[in-house]
ModelCIF file with pLDDT and N, C-alpha, C, O atoms, coordinates in Angstrom:
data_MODEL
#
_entry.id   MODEL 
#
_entity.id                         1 
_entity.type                       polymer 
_entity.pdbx_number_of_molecules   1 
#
_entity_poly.entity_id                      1 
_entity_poly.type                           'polypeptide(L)' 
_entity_poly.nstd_linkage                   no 
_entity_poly.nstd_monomer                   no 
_entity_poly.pdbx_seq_one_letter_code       
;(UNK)(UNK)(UNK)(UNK)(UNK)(UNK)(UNK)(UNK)(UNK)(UNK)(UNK)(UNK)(UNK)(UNK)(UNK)(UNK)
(UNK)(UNK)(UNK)(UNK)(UNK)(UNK)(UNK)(UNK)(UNK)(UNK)(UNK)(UNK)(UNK)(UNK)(UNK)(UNK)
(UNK)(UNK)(UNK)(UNK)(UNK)(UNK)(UNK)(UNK)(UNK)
;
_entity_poly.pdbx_seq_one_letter_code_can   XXXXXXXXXXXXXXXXXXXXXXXXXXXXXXXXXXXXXXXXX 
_entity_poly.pdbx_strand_id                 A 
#
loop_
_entity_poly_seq.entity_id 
_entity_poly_seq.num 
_entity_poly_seq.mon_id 
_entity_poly_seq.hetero 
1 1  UNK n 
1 2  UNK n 
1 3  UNK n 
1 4  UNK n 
1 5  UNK n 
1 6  UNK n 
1 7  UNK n 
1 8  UNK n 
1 9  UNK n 
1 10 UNK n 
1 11 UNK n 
1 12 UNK n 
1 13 UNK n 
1 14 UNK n 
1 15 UNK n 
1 16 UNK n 
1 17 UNK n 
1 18 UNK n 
1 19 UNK n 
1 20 UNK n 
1 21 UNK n 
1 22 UNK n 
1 23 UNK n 
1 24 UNK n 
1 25 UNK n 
1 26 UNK n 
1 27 UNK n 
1 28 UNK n 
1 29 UNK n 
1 30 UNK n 
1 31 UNK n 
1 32 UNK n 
1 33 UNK n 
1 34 UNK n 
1 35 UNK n 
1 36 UNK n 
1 37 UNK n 
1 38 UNK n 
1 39 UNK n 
1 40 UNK n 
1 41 UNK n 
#
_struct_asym.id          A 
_struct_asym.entity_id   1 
#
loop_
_ma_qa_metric.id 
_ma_qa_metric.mode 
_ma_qa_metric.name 
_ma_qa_metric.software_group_id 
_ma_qa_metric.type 
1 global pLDDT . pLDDT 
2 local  pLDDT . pLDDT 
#
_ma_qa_metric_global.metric_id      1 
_ma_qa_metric_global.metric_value   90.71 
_ma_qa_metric_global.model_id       1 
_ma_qa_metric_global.ordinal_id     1 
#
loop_
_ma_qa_metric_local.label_asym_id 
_ma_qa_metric_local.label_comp_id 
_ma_qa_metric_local.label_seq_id 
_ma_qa_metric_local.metric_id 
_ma_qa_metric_local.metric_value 
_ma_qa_metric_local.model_id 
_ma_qa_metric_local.ordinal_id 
A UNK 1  2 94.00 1 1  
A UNK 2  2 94.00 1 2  
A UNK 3  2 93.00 1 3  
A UNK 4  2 93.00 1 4  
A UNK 5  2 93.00 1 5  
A UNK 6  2 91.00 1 6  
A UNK 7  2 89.00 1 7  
A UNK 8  2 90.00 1 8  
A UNK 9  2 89.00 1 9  
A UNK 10 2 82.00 1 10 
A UNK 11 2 80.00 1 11 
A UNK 12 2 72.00 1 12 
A UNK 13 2 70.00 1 13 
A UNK 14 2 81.00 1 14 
A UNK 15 2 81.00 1 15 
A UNK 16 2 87.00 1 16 
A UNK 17 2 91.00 1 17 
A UNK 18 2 94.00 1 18 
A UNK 19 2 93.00 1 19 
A UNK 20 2 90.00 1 20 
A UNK 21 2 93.00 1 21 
A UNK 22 2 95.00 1 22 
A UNK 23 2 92.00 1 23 
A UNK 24 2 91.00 1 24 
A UNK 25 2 93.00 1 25 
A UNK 26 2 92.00 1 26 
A UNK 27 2 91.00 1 27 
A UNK 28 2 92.00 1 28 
A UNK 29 2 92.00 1 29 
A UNK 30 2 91.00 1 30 
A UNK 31 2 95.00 1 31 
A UNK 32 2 95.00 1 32 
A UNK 33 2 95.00 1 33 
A UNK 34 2 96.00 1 34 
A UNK 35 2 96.00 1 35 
A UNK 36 2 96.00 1 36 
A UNK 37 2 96.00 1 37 
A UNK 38 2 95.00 1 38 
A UNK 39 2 96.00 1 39 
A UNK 40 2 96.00 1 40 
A UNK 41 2 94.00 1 41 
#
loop_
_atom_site.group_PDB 
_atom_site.id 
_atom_site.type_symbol 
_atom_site.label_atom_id 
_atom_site.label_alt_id 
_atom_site.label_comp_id 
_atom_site.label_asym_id 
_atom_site.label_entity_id 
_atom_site.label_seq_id 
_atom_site.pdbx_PDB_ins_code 
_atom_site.Cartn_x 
_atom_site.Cartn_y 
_atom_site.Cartn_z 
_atom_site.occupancy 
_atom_site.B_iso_or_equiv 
_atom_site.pdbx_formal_charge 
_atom_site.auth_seq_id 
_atom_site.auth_comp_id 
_atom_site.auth_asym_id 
_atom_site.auth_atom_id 
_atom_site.pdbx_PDB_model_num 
ATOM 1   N N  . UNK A 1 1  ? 101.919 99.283  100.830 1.00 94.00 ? 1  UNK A N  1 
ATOM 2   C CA . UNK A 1 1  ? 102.272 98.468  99.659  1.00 94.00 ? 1  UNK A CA 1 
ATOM 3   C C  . UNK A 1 1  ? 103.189 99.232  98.711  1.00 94.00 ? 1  UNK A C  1 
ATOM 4   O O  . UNK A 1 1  ? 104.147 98.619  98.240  1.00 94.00 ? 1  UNK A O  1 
ATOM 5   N N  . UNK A 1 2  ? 102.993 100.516 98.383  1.00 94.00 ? 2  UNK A N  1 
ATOM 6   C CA . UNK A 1 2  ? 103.878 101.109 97.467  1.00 94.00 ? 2  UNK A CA 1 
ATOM 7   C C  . UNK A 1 2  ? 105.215 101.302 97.905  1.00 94.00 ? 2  UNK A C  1 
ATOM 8   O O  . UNK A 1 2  ? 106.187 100.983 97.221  1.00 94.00 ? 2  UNK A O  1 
ATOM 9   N N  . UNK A 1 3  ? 105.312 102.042 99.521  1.00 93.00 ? 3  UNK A N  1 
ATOM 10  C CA . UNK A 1 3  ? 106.468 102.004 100.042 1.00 93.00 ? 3  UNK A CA 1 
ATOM 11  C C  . UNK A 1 3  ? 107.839 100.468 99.651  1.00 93.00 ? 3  UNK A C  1 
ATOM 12  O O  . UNK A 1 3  ? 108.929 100.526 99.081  1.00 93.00 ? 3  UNK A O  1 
ATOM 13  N N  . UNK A 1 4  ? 107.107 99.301  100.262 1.00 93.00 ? 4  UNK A N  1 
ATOM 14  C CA . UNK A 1 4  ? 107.534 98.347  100.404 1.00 93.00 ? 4  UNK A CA 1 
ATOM 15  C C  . UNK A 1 4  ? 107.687 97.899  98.978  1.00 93.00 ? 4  UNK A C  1 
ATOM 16  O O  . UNK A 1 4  ? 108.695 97.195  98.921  1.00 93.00 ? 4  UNK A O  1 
ATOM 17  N N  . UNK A 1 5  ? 107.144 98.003  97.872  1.00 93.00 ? 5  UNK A N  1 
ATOM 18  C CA . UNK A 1 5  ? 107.359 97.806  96.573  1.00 93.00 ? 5  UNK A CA 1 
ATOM 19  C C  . UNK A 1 5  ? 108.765 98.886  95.968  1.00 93.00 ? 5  UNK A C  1 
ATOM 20  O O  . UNK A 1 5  ? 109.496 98.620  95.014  1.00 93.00 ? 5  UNK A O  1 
ATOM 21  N N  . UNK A 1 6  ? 108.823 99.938  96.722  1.00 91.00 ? 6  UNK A N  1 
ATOM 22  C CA . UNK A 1 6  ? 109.985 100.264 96.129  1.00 91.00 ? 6  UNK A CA 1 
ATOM 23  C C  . UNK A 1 6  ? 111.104 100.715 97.559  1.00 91.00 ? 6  UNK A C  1 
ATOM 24  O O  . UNK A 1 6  ? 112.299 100.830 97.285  1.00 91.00 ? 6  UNK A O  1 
ATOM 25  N N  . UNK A 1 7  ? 110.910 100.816 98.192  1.00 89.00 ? 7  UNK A N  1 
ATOM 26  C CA . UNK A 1 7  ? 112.099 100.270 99.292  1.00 89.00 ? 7  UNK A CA 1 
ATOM 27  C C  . UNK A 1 7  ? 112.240 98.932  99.739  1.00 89.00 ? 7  UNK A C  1 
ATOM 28  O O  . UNK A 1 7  ? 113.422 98.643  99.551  1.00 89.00 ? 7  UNK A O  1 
ATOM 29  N N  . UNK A 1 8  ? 111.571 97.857  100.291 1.00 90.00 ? 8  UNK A N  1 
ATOM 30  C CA . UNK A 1 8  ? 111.210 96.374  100.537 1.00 90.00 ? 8  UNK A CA 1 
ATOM 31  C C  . UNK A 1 8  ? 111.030 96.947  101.912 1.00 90.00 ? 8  UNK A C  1 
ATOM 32  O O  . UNK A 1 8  ? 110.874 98.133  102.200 1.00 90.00 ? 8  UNK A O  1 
ATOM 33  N N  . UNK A 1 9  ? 111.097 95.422  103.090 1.00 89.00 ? 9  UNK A N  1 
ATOM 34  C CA . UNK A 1 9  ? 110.767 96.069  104.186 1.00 89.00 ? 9  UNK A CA 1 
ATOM 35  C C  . UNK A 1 9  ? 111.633 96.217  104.879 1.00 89.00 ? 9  UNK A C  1 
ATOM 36  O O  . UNK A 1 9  ? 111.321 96.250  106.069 1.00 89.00 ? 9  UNK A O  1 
ATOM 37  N N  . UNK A 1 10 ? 112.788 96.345  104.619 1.00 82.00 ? 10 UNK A N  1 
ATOM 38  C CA . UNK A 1 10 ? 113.914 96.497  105.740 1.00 82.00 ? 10 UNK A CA 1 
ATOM 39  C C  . UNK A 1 10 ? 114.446 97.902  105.493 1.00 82.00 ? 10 UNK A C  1 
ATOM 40  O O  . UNK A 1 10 ? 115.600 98.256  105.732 1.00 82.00 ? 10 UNK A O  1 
ATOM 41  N N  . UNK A 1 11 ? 113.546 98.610  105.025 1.00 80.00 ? 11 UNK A N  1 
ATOM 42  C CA . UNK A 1 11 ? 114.225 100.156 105.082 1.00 80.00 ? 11 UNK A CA 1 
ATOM 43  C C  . UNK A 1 11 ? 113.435 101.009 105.875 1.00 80.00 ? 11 UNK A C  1 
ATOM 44  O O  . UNK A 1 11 ? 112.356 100.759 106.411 1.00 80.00 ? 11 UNK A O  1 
ATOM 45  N N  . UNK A 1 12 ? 114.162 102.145 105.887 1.00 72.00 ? 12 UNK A N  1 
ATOM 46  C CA . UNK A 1 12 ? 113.972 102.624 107.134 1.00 72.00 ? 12 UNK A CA 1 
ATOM 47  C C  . UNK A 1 12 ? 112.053 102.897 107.499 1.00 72.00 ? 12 UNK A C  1 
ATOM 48  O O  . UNK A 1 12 ? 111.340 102.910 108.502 1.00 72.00 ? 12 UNK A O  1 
ATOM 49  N N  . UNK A 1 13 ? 111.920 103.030 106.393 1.00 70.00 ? 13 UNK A N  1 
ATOM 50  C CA . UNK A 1 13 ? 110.260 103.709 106.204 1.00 70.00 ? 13 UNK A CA 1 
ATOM 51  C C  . UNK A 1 13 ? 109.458 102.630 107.086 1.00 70.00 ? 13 UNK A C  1 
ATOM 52  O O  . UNK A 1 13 ? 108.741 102.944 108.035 1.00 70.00 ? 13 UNK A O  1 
ATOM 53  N N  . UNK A 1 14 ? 109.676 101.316 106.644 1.00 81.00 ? 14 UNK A N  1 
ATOM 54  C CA . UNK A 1 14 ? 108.754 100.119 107.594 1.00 81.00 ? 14 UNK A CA 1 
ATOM 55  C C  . UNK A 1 14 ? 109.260 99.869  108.766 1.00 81.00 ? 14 UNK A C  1 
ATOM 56  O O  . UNK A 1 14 ? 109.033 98.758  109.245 1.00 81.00 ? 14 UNK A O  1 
ATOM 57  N N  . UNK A 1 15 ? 110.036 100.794 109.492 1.00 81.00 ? 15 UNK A N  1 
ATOM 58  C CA . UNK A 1 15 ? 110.473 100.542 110.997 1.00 81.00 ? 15 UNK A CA 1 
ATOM 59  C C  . UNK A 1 15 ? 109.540 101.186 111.973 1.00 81.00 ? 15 UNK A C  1 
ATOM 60  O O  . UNK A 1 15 ? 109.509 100.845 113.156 1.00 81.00 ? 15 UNK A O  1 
ATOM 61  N N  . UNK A 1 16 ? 108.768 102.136 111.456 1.00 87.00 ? 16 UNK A N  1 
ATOM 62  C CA . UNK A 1 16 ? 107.920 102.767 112.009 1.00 87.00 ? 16 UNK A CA 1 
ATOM 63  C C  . UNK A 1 16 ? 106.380 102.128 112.588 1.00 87.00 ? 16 UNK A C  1 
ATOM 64  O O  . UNK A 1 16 ? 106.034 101.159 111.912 1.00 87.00 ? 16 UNK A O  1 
ATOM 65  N N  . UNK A 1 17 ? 105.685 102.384 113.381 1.00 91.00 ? 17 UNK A N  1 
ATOM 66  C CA . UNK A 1 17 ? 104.569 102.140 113.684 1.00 91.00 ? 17 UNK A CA 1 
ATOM 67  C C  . UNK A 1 17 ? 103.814 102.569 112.537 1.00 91.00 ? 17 UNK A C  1 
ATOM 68  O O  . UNK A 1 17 ? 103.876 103.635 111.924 1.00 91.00 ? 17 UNK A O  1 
ATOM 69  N N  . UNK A 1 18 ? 102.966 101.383 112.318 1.00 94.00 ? 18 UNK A N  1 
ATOM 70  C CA . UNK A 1 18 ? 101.560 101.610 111.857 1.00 94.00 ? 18 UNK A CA 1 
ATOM 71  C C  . UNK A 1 18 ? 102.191 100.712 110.066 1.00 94.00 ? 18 UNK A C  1 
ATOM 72  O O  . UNK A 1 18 ? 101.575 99.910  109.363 1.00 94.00 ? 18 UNK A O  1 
ATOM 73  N N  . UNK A 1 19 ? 103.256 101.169 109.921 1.00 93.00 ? 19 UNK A N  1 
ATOM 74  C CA . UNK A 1 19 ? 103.919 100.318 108.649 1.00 93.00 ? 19 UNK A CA 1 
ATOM 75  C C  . UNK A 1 19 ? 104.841 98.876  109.340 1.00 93.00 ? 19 UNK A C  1 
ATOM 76  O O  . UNK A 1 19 ? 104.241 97.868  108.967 1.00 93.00 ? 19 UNK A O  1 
ATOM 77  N N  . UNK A 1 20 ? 105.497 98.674  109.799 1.00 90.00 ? 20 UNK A N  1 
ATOM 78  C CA . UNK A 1 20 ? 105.987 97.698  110.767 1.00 90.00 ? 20 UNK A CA 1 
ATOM 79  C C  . UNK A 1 20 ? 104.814 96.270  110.539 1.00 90.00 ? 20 UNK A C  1 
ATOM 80  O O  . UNK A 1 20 ? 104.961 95.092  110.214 1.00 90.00 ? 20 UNK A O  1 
ATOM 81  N N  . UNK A 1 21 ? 103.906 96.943  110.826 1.00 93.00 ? 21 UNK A N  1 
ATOM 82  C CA . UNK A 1 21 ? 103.021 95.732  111.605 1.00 93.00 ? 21 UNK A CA 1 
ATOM 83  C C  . UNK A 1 21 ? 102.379 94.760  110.383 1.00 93.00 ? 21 UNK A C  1 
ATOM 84  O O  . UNK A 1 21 ? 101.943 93.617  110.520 1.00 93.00 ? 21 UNK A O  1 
ATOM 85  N N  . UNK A 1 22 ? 102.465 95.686  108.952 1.00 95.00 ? 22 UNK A N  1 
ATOM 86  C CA . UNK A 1 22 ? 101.621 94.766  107.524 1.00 95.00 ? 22 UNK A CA 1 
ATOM 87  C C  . UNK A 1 22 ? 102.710 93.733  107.102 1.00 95.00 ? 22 UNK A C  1 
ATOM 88  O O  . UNK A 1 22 ? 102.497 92.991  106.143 1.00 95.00 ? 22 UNK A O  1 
ATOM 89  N N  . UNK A 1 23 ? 103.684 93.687  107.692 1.00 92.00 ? 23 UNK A N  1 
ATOM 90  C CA . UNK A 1 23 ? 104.702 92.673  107.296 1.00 92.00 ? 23 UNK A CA 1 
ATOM 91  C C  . UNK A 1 23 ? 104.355 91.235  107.733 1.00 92.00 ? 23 UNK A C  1 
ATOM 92  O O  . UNK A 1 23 ? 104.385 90.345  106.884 1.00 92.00 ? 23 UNK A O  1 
ATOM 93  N N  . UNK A 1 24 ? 104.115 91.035  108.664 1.00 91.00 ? 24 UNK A N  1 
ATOM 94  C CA . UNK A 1 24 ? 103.258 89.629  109.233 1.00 91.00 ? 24 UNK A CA 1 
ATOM 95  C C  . UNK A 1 24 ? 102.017 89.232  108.337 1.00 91.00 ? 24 UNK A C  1 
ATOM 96  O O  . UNK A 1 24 ? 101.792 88.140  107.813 1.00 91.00 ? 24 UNK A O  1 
ATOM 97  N N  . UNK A 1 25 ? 101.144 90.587  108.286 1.00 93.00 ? 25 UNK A N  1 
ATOM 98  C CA . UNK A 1 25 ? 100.296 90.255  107.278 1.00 93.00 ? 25 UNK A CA 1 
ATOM 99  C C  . UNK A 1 25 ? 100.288 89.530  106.047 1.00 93.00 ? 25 UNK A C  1 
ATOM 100 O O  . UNK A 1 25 ? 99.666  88.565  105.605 1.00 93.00 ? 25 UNK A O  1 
ATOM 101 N N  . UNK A 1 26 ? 101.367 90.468  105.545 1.00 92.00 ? 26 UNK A N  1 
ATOM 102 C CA . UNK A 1 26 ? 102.154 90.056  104.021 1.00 92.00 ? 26 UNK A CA 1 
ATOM 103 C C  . UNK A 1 26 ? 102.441 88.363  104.145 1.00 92.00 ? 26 UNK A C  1 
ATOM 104 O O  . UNK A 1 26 ? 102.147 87.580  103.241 1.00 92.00 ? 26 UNK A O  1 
ATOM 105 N N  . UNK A 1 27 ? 103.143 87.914  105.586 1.00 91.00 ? 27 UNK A N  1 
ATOM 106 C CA . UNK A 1 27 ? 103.420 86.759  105.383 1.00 91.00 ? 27 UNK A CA 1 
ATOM 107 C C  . UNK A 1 27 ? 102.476 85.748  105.745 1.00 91.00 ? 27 UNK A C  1 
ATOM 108 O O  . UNK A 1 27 ? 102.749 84.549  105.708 1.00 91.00 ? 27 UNK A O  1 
ATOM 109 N N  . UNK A 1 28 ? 101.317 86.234  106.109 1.00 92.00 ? 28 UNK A N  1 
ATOM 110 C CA . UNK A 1 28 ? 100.407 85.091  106.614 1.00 92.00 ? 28 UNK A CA 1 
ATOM 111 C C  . UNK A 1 28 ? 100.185 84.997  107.880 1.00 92.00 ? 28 UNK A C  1 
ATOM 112 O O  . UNK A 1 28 ? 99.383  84.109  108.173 1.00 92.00 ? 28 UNK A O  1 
ATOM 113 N N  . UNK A 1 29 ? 100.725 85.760  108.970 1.00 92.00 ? 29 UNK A N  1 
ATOM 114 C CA . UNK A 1 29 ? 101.227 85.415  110.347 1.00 92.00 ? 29 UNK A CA 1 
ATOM 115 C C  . UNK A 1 29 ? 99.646  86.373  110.883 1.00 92.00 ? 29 UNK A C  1 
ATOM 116 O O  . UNK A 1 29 ? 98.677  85.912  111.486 1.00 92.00 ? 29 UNK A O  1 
ATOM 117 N N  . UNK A 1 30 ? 99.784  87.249  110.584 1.00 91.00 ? 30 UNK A N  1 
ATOM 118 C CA . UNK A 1 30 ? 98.539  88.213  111.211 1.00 91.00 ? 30 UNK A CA 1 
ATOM 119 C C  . UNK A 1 30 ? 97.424  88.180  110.157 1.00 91.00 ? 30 UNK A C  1 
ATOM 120 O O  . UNK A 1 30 ? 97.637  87.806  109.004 1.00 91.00 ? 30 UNK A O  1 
ATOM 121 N N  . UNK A 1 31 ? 96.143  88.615  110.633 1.00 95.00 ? 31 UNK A N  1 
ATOM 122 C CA . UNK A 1 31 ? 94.784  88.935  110.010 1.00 95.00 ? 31 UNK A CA 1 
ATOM 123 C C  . UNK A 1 31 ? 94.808  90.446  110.024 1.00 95.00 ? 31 UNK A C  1 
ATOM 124 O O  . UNK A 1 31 ? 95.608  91.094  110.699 1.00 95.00 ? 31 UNK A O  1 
ATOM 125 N N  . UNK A 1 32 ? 93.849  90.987  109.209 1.00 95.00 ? 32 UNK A N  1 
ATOM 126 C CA . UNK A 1 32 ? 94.142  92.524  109.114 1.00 95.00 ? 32 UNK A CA 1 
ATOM 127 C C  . UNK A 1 32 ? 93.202  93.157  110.491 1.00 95.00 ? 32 UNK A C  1 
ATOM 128 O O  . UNK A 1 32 ? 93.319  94.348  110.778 1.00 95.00 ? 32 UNK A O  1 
ATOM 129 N N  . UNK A 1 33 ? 92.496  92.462  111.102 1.00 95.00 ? 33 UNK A N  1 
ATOM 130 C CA . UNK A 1 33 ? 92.151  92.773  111.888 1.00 95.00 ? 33 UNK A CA 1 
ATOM 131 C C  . UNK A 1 33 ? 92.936  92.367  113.302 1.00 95.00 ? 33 UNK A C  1 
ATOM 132 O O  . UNK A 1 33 ? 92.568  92.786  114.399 1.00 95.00 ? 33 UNK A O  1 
ATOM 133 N N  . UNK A 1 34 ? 93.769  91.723  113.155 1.00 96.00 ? 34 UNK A N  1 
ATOM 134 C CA . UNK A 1 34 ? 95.021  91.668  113.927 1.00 96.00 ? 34 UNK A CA 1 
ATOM 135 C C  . UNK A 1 34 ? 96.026  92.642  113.938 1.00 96.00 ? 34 UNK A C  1 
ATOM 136 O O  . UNK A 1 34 ? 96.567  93.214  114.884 1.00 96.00 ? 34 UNK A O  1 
ATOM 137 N N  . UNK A 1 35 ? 96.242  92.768  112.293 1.00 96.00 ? 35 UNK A N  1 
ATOM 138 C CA . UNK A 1 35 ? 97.474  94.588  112.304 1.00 96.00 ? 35 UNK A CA 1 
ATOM 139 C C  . UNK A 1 35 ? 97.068  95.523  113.126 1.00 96.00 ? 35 UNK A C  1 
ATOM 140 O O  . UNK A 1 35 ? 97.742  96.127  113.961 1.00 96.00 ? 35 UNK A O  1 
ATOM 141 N N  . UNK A 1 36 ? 95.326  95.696  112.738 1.00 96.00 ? 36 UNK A N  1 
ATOM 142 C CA . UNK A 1 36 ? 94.995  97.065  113.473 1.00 96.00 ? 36 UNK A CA 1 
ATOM 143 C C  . UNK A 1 36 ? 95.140  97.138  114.713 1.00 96.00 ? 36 UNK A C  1 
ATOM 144 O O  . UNK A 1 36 ? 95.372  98.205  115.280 1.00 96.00 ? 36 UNK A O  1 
ATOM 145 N N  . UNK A 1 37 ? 94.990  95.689  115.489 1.00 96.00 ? 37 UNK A N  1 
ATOM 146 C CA . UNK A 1 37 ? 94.838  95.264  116.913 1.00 96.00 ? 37 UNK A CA 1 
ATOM 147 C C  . UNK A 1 37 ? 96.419  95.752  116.865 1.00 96.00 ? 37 UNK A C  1 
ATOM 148 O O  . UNK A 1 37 ? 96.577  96.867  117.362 1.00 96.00 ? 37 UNK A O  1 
ATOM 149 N N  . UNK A 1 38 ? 97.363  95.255  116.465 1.00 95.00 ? 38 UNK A N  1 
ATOM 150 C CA . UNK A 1 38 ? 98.755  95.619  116.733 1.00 95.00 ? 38 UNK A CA 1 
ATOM 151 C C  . UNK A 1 38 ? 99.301  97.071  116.548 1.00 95.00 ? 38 UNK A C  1 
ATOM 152 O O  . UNK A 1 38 ? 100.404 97.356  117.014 1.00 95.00 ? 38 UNK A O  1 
ATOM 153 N N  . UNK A 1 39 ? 98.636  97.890  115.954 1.00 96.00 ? 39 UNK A N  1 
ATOM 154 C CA . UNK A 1 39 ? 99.159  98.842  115.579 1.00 96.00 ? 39 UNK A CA 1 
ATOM 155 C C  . UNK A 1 39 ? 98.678  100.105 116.880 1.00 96.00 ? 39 UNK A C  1 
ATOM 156 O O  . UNK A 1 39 ? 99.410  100.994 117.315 1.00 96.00 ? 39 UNK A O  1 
ATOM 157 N N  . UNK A 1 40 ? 97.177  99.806  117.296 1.00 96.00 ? 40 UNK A N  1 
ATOM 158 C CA . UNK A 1 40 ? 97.087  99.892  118.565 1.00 96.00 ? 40 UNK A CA 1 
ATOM 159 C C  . UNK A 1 40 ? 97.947  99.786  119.694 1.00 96.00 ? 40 UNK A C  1 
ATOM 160 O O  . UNK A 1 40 ? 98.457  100.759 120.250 1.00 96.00 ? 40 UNK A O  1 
ATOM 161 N N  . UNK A 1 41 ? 98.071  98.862  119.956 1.00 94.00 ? 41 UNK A N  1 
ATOM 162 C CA . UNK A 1 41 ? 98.732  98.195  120.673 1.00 94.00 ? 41 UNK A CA 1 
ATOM 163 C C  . UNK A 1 41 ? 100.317 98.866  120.565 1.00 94.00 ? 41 UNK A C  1 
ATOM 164 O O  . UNK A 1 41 ? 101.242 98.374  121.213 1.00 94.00 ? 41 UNK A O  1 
#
C-alpha cells in the first residue's frame, strides 16, 4: 500500500512477485486469500 501510494502501480516496484499480485485485489478481482494462492503460484 505505501509503495503504490507513492509510485502507483505501474512502476517498476509492483512488477515484482509478491507486489504484482495486490493489484487485482485492489480492484475487486482476487480475495486475499487468492493473492496468497497467486503469489505462490
Amino acid at each position: 500500500d505505501e509503495l503504490v501510494d507513492e509510485y502507483g502501480w505501474d512502476s517498476e516496484a509492483m512488477s515484482g512477485i509478491g507486489y504484482r499480485e495486490f493489484q487485482d485485489y485492489s480492484e475487486g478481482k482476487l480475495s486475499m486469500t487468492q493473492v496468497k494462492n497467486s503469489i505462490v503460484k
